[in-house]
Protein backbone atom coordinates (compact mmCIF):
# COMPACT_ATOMS: atom_id res chain seq x y z
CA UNK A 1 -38.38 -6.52 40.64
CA UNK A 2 -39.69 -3.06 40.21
CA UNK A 3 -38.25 -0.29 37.34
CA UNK A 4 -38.77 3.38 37.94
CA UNK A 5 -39.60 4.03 34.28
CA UNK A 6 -39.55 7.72 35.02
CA UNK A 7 -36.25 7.53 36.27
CA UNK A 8 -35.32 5.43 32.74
CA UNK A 9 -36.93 7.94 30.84
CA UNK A 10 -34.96 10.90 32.07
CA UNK A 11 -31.59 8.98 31.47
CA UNK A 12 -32.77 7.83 27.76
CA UNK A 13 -33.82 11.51 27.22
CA UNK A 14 -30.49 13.08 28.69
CA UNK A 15 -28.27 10.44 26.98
CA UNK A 16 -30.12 11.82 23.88
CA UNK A 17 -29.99 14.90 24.38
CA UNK A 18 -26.73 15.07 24.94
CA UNK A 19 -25.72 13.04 22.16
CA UNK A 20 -27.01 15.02 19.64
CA UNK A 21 -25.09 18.29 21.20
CA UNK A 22 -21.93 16.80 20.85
CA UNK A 23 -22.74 15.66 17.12
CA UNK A 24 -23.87 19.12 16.48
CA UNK A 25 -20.75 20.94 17.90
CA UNK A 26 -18.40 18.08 16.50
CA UNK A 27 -20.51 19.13 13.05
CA UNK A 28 -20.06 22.76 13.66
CA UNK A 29 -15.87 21.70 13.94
CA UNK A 30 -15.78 20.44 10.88
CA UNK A 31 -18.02 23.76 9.15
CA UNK A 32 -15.14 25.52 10.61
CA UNK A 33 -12.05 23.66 9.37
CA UNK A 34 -14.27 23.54 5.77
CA UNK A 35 -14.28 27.28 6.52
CA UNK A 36 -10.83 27.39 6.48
CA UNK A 37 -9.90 25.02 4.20
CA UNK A 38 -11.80 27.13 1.28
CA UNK A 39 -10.10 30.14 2.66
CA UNK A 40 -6.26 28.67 1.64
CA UNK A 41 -7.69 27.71 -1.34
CA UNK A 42 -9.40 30.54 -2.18
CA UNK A 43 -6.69 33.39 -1.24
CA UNK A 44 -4.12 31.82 0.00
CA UNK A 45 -4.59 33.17 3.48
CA UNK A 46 -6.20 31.72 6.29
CA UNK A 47 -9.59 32.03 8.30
CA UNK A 48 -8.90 32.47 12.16
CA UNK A 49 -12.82 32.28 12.59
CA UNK A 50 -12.69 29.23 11.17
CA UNK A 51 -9.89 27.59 12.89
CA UNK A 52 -10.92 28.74 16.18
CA UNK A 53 -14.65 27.69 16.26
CA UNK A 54 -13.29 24.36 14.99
CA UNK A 55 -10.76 24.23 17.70
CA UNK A 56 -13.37 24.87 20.28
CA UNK A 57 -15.97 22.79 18.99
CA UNK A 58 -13.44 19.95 18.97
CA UNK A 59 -12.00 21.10 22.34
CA UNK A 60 -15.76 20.84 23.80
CA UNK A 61 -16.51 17.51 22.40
CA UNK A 62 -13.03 15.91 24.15
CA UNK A 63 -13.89 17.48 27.23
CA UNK A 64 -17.28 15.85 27.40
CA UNK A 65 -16.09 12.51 26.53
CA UNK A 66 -13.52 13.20 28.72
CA UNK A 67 -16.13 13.54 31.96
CA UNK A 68 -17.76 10.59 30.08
CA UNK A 69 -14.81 8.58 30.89
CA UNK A 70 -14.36 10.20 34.16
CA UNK A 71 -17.98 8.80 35.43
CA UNK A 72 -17.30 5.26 34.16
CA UNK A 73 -14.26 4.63 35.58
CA UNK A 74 -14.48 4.31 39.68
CA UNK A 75 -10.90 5.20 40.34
CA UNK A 76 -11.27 8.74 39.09
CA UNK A 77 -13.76 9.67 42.04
């Protein structure tokens, strides 16, 4: 038996990579509903800003576990 360690190396460094995007933009969500949390608080009104980046970041996270599931699972292709 013979392992292509470069070929393991690219996957662990991808699958890292990647990883720690989608914990940074799930963080970045959560900034953004603090955002607007501490705007309703504050004021009373709201912060669209807020709500929207969080919306996206969460939106972008779903999608890529989304394709995640999409490449496990053989009778998607």
């Amino acid at each position: 038996m013979q392992l292509d360690w470069s070929a393991l190396g690219e996957v662990a460094a991808v699958s890292t990579g990647v990883t720690v995007g989608v914990v940074v933009v799930f963080a970045l969500g959560v900034l953004g509903l603090a955002r607007a949390e501490t705007a309703r608080e504050g004021d009373g009104g709201t912060d669209p800003v807020g709500l929207g980046v969080a919306g996206l970041c969460f939106l972008a996270c779903a999608a890529v576990v989304a394709y995640g599931i999409y490449l496990i699972v053989p009778q998607f292709h």
